[in-house]
Protein backbone atom coordinates (compact mmCIF):
# COMPACT_ATOMS: atom_id res chain seq x y z
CA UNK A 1 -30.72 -54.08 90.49
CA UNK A 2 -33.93 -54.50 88.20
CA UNK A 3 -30.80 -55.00 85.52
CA UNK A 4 -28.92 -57.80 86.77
CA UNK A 5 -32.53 -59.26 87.78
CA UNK A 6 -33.61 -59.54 83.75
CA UNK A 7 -30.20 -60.48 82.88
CA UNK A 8 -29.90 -63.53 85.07
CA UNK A 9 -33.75 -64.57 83.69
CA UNK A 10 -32.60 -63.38 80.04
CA UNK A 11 -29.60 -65.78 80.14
CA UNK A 12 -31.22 -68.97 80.91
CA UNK A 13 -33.95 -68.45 78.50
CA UNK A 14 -31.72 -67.51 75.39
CA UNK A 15 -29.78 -70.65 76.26
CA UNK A 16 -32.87 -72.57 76.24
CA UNK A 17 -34.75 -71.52 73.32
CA UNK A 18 -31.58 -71.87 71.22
CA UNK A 19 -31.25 -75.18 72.25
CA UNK A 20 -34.78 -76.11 71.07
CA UNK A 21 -34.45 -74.23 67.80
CA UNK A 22 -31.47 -76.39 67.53
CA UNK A 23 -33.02 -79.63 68.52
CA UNK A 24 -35.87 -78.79 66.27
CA UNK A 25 -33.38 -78.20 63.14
CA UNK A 26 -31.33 -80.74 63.97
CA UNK A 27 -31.57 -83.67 60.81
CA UNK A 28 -33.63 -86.82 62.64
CA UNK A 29 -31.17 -89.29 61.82
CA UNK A 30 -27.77 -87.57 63.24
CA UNK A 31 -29.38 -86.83 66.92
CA UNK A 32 -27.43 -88.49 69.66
CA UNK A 33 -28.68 -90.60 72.36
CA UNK A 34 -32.23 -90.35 72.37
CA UNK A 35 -34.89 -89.78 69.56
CA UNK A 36 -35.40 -86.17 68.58
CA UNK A 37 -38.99 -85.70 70.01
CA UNK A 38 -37.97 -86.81 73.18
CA UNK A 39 -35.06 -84.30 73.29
CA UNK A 40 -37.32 -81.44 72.40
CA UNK A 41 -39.94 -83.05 75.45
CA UNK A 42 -36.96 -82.82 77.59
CA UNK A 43 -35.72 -79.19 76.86
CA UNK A 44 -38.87 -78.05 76.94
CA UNK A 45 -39.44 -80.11 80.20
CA UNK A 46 -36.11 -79.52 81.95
CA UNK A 47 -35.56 -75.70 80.97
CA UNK A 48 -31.72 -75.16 81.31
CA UNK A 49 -31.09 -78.78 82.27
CA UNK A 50 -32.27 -80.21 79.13
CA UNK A 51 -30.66 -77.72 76.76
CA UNK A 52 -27.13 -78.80 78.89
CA UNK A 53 -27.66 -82.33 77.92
CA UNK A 54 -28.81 -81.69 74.31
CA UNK A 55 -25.46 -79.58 73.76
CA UNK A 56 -23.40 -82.51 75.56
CA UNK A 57 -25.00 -85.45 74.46
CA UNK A 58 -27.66 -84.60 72.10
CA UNK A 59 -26.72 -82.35 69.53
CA UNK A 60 -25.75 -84.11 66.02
CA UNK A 61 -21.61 -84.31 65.57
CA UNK A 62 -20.59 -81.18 63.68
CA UNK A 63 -18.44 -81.73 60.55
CA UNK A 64 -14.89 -80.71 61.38
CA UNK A 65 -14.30 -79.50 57.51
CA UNK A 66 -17.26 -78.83 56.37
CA UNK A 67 -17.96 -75.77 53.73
CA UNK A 68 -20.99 -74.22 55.43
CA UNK A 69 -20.75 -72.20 58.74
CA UNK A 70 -22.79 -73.89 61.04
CA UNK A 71 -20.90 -77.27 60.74
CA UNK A 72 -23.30 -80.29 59.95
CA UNK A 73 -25.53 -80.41 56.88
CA UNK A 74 -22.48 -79.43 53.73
CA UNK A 75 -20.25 -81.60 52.07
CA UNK A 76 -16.98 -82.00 53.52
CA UNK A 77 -14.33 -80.23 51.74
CA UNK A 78 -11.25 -82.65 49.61
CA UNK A 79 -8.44 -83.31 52.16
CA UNK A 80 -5.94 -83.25 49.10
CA UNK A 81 -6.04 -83.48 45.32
CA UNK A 82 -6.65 -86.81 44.59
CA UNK A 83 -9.69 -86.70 46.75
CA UNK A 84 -10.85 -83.49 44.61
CA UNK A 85 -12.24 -84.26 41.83
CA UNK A 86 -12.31 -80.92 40.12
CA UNK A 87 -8.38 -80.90 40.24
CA UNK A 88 -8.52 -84.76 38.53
CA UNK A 89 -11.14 -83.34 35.85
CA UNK A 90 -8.41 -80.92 34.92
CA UNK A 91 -5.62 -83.11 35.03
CA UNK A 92 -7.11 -85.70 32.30
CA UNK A 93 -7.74 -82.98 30.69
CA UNK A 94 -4.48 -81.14 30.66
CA UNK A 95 -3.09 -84.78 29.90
CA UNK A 96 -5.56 -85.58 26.74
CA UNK A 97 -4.63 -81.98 25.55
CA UNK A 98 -1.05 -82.95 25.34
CA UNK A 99 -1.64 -86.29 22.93
């Protein structure tokens, strides 16, 4: 019983200090909604209820294509080869090396 007890308290706290770690992280000028220090007033303020609305309408956008794990933050990747321009590099190259 004592079990289920910590787990239920555990739960809600984990949620809740990952949400302000996020917040706090979280580059100024992509938070949603509200200014950052008011979001981390609010999760700190509202427990559970203010991480919920900083992961629905707080958190920054994450990048769909982005090279690093966590999302936000890296460059986005080229969505083809002219948009690379690594594989145009080599292709004025490979061209010059044929005059």
């Amino acid at each position: 019983m004592h079990v289920v007890r910590f787990i239920l308290i555990l739960i809600p706290v984990a949620i809740t200090v990952y949400a302000l770690i996020d917040a706090i992280t979280a580059p100024r000028d992509q938070v949603r909604s509200l200014p950052k220090a008011l979001w981390i007033f609010l999760i700190v303020i509202l427990w559970i209820g203010g991480a919920v609305l900083w992961f629905f309408f707080g958190r920054p956008n994450r990048s769909k294509g982005g090279d690093s794990p966590g999302g936000g933050g890296g460059q986005l990747r080229p969505q083809g080869p002219d948009d690379d321009p690594d594989f145009l590099a080599d292709l004025d190259w490979k061209k010059n090396k044929g005059n």
